[in-house]
PDB file of N, CA and C in Angstrom:
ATOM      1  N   UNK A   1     -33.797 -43.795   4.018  1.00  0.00           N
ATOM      2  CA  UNK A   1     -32.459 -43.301   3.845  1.00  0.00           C
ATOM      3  C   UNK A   1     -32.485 -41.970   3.107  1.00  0.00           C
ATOM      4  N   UNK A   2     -32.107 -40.794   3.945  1.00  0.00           N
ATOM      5  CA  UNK A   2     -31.685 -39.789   3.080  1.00  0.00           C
ATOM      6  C   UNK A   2     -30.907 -39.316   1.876  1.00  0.00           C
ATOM      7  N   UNK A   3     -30.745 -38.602   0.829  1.00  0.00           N
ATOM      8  CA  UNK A   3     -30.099 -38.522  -0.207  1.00  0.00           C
ATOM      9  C   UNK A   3     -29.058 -37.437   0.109  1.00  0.00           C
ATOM     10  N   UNK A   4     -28.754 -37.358   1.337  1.00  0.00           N
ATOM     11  CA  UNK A   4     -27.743 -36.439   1.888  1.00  0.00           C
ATOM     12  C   UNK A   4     -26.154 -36.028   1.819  1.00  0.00           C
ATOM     13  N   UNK A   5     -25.404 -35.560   1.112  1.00  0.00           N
ATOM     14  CA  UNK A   5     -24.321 -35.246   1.090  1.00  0.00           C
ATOM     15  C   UNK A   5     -23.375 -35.854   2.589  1.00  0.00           C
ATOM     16  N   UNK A   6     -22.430 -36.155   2.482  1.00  0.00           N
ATOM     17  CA  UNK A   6     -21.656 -36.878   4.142  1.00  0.00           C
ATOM     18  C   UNK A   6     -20.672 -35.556   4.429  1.00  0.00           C
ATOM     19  N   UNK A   7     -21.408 -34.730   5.560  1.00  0.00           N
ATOM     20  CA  UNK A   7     -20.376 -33.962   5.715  1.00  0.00           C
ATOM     21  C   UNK A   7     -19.053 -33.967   6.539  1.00  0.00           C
ATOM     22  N   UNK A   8     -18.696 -35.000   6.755  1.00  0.00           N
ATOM     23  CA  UNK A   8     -17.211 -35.597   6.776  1.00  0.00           C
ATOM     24  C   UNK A   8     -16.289 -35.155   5.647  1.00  0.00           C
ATOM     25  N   UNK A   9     -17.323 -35.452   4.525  1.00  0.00           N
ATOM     26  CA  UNK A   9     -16.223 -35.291   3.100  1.00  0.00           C
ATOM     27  C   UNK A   9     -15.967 -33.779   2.753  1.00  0.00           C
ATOM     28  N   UNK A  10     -17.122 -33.114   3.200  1.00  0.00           N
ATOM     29  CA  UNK A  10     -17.516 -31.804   2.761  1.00  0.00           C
ATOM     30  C   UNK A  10     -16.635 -30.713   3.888  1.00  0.00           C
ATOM     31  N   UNK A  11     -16.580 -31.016   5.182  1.00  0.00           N
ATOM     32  CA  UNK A  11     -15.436 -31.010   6.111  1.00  0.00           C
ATOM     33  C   UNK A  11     -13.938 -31.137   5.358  1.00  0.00           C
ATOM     34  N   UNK A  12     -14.142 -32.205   5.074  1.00  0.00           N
ATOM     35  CA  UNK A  12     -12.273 -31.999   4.446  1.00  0.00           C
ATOM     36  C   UNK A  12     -12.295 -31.296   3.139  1.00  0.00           C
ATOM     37  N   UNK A  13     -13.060 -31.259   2.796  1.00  0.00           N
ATOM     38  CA  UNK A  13     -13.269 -30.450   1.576  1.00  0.00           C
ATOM     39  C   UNK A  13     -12.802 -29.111   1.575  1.00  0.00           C
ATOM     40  N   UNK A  14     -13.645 -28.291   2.650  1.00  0.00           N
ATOM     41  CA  UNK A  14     -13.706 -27.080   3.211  1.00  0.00           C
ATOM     42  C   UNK A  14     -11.918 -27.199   3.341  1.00  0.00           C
ATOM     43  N   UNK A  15     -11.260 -27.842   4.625  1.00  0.00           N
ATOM     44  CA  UNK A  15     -10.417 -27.596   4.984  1.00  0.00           C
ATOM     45  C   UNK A  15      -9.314 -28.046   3.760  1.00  0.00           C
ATOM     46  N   UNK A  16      -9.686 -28.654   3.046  1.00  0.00           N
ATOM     47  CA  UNK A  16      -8.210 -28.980   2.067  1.00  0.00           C
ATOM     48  C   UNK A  16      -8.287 -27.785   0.490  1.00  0.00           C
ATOM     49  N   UNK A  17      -9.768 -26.580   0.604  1.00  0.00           N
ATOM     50  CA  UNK A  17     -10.014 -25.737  -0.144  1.00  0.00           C
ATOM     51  C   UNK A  17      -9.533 -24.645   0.494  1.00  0.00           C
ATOM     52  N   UNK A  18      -9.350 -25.042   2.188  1.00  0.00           N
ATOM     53  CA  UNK A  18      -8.819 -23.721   2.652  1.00  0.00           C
ATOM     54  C   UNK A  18      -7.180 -23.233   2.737  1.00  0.00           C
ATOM     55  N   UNK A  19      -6.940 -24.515   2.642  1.00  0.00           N
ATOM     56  CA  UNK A  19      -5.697 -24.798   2.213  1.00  0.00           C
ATOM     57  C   UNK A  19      -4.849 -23.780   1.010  1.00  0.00           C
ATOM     58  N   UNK A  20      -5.654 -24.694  -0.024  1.00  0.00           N
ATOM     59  CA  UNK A  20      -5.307 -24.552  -1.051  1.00  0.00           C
ATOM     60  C   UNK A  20      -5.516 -22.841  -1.923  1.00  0.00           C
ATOM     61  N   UNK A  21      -6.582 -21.963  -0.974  1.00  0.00           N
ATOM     62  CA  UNK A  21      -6.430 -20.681  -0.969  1.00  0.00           C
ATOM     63  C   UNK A  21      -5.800 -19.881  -0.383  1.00  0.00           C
ATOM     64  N   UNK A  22      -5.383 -20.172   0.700  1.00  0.00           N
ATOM     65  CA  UNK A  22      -4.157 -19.904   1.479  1.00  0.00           C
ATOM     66  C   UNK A  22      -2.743 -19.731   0.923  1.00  0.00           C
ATOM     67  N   UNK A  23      -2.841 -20.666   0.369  1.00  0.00           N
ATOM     68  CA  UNK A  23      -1.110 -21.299  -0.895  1.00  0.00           C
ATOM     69  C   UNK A  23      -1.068 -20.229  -1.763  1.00  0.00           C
ATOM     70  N   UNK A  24      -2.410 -20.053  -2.426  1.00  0.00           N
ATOM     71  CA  UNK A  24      -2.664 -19.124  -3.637  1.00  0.00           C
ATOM     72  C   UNK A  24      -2.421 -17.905  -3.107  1.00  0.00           C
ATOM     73  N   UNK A  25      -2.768 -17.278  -2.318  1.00  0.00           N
ATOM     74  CA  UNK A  25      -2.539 -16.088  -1.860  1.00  0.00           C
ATOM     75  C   UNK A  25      -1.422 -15.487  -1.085  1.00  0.00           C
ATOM     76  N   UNK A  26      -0.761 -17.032  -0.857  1.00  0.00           N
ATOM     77  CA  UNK A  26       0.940 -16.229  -0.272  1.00  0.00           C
ATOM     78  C   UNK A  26       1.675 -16.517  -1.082  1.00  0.00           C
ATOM     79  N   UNK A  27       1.104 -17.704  -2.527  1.00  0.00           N
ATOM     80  CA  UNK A  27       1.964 -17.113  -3.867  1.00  0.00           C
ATOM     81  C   UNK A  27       1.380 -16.452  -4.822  1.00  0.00           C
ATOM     82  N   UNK A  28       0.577 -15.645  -4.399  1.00  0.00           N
ATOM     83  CA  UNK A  28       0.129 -14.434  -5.516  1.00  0.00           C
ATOM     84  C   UNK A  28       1.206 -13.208  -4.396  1.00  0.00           C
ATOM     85  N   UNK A  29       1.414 -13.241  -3.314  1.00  0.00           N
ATOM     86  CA  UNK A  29       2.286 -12.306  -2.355  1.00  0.00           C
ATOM     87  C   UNK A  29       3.658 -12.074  -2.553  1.00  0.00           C
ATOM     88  N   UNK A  30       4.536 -13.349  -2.349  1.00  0.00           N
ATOM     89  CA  UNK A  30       5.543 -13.776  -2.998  1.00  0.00           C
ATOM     90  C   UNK A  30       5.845 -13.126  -4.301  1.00  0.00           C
ATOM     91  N   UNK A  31       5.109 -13.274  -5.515  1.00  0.00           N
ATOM     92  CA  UNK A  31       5.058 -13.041  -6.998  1.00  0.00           C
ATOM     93  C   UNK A  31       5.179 -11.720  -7.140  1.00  0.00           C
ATOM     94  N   UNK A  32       4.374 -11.214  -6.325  1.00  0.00           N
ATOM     95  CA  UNK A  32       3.808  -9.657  -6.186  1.00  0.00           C
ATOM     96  C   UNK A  32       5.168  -9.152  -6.091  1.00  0.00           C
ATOM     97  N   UNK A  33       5.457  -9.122  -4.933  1.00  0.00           N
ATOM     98  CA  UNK A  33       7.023  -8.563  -4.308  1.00  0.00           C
ATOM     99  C   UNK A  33       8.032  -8.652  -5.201  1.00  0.00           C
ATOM    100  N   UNK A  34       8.309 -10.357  -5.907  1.00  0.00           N
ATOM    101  CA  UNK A  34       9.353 -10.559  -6.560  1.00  0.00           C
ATOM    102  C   UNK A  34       9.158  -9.612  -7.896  1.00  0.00           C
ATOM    103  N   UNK A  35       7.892  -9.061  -8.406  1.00  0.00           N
ATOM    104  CA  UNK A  35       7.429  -8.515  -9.870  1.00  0.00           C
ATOM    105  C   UNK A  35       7.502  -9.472 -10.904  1.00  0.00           C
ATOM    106  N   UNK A  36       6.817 -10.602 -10.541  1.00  0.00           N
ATOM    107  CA  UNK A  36       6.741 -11.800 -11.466  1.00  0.00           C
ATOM    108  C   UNK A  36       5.699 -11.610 -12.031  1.00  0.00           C
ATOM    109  N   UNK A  37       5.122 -11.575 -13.445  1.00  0.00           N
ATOM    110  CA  UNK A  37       3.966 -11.591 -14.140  1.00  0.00           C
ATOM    111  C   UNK A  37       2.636 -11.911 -13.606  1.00  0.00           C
ATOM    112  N   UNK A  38       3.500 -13.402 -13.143  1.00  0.00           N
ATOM    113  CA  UNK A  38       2.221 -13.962 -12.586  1.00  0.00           C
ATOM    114  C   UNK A  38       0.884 -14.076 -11.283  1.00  0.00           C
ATOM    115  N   UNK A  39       1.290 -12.653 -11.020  1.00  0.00           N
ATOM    116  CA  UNK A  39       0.274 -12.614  -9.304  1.00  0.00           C
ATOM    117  C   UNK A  39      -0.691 -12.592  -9.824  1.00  0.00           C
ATOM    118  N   UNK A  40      -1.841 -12.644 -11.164  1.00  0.00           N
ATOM    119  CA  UNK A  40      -2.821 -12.588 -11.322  1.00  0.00           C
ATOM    120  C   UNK A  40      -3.504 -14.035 -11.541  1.00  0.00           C
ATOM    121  N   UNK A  41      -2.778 -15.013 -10.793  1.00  0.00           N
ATOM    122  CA  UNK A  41      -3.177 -16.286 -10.560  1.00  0.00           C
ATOM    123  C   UNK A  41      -4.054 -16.205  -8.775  1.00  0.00           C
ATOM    124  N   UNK A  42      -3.687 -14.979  -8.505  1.00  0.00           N
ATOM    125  CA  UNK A  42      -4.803 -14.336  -7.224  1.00  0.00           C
ATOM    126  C   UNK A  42      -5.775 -14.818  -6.963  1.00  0.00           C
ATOM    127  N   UNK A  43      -6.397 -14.882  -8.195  1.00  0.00           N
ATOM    128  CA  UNK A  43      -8.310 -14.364  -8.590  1.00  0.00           C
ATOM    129  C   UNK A  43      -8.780 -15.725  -8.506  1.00  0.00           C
ATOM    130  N   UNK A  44      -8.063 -17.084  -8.758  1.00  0.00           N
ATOM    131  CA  UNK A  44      -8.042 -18.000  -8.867  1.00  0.00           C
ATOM    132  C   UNK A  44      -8.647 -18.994  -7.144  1.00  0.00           C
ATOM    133  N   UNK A  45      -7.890 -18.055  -5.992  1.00  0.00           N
ATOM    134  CA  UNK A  45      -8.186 -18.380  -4.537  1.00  0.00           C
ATOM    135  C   UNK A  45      -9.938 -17.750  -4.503  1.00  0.00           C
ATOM    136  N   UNK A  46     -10.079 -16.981  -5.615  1.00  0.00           N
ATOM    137  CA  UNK A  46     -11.486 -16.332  -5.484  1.00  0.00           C
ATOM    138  C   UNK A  46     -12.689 -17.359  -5.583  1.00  0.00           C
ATOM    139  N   UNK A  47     -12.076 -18.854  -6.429  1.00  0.00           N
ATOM    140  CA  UNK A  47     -12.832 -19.459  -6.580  1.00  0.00           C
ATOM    141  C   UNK A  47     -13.264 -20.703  -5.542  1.00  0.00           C
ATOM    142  N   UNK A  48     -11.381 -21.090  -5.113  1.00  0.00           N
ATOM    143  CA  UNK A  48     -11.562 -22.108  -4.421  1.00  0.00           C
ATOM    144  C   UNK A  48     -11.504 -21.533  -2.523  1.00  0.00           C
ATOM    145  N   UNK A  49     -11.729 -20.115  -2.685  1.00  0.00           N
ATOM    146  CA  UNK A  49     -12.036 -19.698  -1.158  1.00  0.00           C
ATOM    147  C   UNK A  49     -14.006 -19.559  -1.191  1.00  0.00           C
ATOM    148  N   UNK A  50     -14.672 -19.436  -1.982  1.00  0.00           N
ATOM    149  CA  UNK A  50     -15.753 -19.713  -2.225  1.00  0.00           C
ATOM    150  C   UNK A  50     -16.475 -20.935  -1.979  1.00  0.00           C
ATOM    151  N   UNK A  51     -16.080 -21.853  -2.790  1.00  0.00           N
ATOM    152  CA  UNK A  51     -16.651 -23.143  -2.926  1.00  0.00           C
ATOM    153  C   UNK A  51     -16.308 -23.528  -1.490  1.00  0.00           C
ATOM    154  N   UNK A  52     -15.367 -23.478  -1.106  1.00  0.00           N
ATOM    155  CA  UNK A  52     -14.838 -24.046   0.464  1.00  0.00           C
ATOM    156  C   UNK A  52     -15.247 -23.306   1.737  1.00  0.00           C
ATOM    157  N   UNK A  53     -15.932 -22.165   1.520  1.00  0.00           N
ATOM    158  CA  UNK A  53     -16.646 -21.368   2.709  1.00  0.00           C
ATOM    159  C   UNK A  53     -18.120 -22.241   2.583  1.00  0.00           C
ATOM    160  N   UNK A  54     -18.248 -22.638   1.170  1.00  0.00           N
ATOM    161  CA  UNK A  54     -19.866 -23.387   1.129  1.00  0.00           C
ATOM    162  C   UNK A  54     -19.579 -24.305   1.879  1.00  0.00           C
ATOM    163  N   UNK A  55     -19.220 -25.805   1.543  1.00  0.00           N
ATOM    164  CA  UNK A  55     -18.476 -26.521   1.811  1.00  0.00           C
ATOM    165  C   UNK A  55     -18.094 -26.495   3.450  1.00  0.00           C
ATOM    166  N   UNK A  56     -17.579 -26.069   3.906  1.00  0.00           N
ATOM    167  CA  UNK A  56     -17.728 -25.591   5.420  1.00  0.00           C
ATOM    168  C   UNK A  56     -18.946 -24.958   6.093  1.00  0.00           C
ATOM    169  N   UNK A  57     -19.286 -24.239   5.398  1.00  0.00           N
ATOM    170  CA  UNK A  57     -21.367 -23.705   6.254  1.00  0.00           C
ATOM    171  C   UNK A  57     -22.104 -24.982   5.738  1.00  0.00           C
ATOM    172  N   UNK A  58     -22.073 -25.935   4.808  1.00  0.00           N
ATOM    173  CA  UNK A  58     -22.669 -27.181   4.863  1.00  0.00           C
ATOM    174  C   UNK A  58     -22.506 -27.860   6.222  1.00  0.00           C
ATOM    175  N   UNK A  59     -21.546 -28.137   5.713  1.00  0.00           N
ATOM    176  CA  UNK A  59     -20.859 -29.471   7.263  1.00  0.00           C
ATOM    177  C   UNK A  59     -21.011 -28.386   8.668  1.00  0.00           C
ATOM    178  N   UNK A  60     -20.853 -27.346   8.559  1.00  0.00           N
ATOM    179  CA  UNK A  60     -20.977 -26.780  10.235  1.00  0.00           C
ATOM    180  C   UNK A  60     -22.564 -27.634  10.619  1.00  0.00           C
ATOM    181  N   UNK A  61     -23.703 -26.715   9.393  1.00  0.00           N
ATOM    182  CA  UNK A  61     -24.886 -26.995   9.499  1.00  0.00           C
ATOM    183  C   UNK A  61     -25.395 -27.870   9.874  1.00  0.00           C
ATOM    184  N   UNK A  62     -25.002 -29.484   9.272  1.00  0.00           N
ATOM    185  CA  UNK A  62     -25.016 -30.331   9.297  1.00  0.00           C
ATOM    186  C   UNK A  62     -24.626 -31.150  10.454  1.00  0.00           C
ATOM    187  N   UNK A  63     -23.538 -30.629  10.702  1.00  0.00           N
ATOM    188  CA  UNK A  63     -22.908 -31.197  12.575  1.00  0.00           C
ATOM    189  C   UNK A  63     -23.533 -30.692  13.754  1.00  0.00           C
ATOM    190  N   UNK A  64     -24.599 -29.833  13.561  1.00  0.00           N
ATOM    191  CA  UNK A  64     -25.137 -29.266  14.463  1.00  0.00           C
ATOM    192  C   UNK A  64     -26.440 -30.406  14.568  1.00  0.00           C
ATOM    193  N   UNK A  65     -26.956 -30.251  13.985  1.00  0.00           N
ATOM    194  CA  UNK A  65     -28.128 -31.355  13.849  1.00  0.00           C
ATOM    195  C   UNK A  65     -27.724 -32.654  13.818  1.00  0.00           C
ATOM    196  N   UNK A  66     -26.685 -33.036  14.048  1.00  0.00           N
ATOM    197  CA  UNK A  66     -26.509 -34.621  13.746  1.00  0.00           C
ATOM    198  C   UNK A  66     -24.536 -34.682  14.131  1.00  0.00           C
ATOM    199  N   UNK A  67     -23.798 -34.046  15.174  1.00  0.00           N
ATOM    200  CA  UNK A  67     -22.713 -34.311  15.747  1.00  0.00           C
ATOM    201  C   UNK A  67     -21.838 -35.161  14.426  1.00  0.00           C
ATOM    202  N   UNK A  68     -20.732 -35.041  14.024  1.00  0.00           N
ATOM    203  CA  UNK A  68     -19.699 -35.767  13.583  1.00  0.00           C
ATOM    204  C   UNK A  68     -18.363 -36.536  14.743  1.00  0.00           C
ATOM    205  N   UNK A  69     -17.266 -36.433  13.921  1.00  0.00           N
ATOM    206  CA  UNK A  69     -16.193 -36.799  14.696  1.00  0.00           C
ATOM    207  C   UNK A  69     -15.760 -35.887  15.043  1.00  0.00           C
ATOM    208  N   UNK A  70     -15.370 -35.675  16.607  1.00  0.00           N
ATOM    209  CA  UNK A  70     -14.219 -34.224  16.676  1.00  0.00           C
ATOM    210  C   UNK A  70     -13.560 -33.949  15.419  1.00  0.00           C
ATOM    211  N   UNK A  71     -12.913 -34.739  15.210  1.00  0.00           N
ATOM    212  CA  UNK A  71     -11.627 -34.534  14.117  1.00  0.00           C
ATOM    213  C   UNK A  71     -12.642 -33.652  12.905  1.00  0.00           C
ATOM    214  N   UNK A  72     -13.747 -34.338  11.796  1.00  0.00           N
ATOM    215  CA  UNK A  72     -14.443 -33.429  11.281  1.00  0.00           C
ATOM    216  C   UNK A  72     -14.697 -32.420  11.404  1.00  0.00           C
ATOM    217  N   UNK A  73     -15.372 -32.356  12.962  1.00  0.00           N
ATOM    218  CA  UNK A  73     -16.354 -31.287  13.070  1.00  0.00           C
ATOM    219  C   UNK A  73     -14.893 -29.754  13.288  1.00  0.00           C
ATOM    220  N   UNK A  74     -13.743 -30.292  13.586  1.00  0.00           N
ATOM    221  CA  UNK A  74     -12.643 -29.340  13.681  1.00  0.00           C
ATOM    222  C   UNK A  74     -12.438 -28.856  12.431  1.00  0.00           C
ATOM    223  N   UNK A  75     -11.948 -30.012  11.488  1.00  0.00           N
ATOM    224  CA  UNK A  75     -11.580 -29.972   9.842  1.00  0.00           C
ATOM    225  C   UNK A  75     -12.866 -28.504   9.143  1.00  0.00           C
ATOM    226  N   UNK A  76     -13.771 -28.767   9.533  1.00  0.00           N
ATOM    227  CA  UNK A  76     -15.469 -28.221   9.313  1.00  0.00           C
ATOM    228  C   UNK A  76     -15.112 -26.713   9.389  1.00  0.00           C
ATOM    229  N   UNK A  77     -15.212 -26.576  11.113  1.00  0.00           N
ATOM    230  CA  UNK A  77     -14.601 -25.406  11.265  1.00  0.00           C
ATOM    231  C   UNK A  77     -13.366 -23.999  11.269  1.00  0.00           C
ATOM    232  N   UNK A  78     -12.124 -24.997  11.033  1.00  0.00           N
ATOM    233  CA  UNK A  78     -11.220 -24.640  10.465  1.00  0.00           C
ATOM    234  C   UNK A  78     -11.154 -24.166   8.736  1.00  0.00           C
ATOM    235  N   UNK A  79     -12.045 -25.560   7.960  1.00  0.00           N
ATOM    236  CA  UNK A  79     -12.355 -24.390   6.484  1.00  0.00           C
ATOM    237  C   UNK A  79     -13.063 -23.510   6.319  1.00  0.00           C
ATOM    238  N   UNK A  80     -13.760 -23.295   7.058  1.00  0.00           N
ATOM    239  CA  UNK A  80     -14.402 -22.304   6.814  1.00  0.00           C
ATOM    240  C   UNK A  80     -13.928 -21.367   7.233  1.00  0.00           C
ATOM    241  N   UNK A  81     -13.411 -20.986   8.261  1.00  0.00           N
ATOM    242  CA  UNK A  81     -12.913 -19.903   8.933  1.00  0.00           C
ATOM    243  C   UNK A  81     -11.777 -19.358   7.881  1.00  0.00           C
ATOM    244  N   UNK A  82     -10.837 -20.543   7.794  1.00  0.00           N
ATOM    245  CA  UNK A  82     -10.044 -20.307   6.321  1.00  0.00           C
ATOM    246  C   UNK A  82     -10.405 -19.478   5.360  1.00  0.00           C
ATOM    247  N   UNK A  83     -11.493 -20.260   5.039  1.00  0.00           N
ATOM    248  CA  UNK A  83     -12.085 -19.506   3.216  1.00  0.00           C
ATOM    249  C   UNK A  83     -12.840 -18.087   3.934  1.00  0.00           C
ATOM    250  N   UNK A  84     -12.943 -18.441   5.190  1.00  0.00           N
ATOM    251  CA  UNK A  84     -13.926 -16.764   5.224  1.00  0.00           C
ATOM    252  C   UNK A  84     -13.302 -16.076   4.995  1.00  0.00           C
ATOM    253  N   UNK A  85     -12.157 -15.612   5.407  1.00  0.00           N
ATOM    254  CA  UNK A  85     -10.862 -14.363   5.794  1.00  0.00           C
ATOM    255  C   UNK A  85     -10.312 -14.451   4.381  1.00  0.00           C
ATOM    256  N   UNK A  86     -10.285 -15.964   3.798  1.00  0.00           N
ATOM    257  CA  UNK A  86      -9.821 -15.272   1.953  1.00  0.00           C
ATOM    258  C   UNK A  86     -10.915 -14.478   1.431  1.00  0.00           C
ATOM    259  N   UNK A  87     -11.624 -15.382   1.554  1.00  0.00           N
ATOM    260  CA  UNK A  87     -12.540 -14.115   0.318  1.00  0.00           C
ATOM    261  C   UNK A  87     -12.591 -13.243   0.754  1.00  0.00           C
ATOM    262  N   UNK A  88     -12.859 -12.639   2.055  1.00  0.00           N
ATOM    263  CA  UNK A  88     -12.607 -11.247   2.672  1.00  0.00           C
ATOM    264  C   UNK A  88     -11.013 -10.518   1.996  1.00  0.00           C
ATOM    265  N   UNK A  89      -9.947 -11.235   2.359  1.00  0.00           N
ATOM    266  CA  UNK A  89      -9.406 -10.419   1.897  1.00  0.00           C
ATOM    267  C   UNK A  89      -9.291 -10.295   0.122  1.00  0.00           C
ATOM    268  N   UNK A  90      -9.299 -11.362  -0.213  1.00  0.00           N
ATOM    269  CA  UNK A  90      -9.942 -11.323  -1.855  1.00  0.00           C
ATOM    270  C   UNK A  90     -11.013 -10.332  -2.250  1.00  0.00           C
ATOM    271  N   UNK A  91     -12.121  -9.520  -1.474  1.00  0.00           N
ATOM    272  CA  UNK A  91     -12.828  -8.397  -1.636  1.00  0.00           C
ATOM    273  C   UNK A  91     -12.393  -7.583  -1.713  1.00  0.00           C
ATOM    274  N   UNK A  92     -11.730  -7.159  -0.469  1.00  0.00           N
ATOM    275  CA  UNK A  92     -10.783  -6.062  -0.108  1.00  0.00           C
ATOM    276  C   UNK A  92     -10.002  -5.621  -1.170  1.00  0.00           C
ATOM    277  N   UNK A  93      -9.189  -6.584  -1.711  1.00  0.00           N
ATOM    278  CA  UNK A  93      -8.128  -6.491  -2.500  1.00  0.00           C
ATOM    279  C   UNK A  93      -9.201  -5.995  -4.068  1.00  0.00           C
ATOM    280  N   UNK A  94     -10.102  -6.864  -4.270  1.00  0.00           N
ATOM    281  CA  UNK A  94     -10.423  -6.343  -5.776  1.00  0.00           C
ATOM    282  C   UNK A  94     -11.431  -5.152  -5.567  1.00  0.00           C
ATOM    283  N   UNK A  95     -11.802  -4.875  -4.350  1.00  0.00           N
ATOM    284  CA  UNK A  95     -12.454  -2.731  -4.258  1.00  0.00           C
ATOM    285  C   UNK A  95     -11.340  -2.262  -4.272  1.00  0.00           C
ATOM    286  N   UNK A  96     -10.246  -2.565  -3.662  1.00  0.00           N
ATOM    287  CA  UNK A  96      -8.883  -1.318  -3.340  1.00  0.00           C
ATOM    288  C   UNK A  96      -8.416  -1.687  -5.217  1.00  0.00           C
ATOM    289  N   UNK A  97      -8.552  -2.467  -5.989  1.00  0.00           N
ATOM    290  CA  UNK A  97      -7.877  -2.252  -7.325  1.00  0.00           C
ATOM    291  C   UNK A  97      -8.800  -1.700  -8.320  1.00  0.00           C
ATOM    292  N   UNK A  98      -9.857  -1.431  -8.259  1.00  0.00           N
ATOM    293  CA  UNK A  98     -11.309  -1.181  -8.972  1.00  0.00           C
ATOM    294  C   UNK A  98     -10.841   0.040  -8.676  1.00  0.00           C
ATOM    295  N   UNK A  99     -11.127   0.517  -7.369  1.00  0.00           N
ATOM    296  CA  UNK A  99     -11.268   2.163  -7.010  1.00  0.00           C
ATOM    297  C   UNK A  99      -9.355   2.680  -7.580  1.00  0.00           C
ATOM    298  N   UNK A 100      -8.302   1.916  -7.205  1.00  0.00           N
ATOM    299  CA  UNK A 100      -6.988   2.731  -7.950  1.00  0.00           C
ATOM    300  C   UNK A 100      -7.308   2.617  -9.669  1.00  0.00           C
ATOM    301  N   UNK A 101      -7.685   1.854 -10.233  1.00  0.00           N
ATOM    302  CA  UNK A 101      -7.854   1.811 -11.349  1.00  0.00           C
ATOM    303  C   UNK A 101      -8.799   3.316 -11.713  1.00  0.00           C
ATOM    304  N   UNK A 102     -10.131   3.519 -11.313  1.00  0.00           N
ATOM    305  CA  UNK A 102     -11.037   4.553 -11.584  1.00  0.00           C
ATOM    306  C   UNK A 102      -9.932   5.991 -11.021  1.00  0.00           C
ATOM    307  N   UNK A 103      -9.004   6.004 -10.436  1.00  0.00           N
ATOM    308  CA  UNK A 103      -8.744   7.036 -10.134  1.00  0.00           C
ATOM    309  C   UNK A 103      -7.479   7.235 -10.993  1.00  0.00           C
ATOM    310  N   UNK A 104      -7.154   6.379 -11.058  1.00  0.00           N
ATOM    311  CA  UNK A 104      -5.565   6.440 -12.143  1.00  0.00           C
ATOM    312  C   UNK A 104      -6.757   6.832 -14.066  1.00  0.00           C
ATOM    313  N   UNK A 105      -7.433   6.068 -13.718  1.00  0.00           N
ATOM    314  CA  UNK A 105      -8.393   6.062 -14.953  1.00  0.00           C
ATOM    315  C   UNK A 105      -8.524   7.865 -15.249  1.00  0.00           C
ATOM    316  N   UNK A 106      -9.228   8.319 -14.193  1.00  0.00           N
ATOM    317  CA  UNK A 106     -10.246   9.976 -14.041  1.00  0.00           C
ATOM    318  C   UNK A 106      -9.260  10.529 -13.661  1.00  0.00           C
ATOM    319  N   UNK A 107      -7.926  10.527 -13.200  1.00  0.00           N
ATOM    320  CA  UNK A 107      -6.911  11.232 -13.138  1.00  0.00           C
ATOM    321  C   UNK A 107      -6.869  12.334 -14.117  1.00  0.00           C
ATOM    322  N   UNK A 108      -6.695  12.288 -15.110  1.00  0.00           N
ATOM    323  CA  UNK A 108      -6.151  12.991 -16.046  1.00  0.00           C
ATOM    324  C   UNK A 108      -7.295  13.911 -16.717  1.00  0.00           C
ATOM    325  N   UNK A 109      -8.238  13.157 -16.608  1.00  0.00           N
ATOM    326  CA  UNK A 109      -9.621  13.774 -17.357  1.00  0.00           C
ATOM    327  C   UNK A 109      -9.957  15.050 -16.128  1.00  0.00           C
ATOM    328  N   UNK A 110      -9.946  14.719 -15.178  1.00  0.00           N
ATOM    329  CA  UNK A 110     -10.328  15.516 -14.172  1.00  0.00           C
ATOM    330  C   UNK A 110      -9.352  17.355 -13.894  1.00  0.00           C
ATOM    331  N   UNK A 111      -7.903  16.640 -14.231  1.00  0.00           N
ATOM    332  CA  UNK A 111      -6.748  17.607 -14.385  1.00  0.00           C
ATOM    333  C   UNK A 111      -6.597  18.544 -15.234  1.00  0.00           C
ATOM    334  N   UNK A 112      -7.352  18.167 -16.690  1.00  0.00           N
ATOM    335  CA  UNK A 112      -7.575  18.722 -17.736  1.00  0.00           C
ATOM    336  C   UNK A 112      -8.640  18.788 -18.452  1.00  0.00           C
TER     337      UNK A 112
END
């Protein structure tokens, strides 16, 4: 008997992490727009779009070598695809605020 993780669980995992970064990021959007303090609850999808892209390249991996249930092997591929495009845009978003920051930063030094 292997000491193997069940990627069934790791499947819903993925997909209920992809979820749940999804949520985060159309209420860090929401927040944004409204000018609510709180959009820097953002950074937060940084974590659980991570763990859930793992979490999904497990169980893909895993269903390849050894087939699941449709229903899984969907759940599987759906989180991941999920968490890929967050953290992508979760990158995106923290180079485009790094680089306005350095330029709002060297603005002035540069002017004078």
């Amino acid at each position: 008997m292997e000491n193997r993780p069940d990627p069934a669980l790791f499947a819903k995992g993925s997909f209920y992490l992809g979820i749940a970064s999804s949520g985060i990021l159309l209420l860090s959007f929401i927040l944004g727009l409204l000018r609510i303090g709180l959009s820097s609850i953002v950074w937060l999808a940084l974590i659980t779009s991570a763990v859930g892209l793992f979490l999904g390249w497990a169980s893909r991996s895993d269903f390849r070598k050894n087939p699941g249930t449709p229903e899984a092997m969907q759940m599987a591929d759906t989180g991941w695809r999920i968490n890929l495009w967050a953290l992508i845009v979760l990158v995106v978003v923290m180079l485009m605020v790094v680089i306005l920051r350095v330029i709002i930063t060297l603005g002035p030094t540069i002017q004078g």
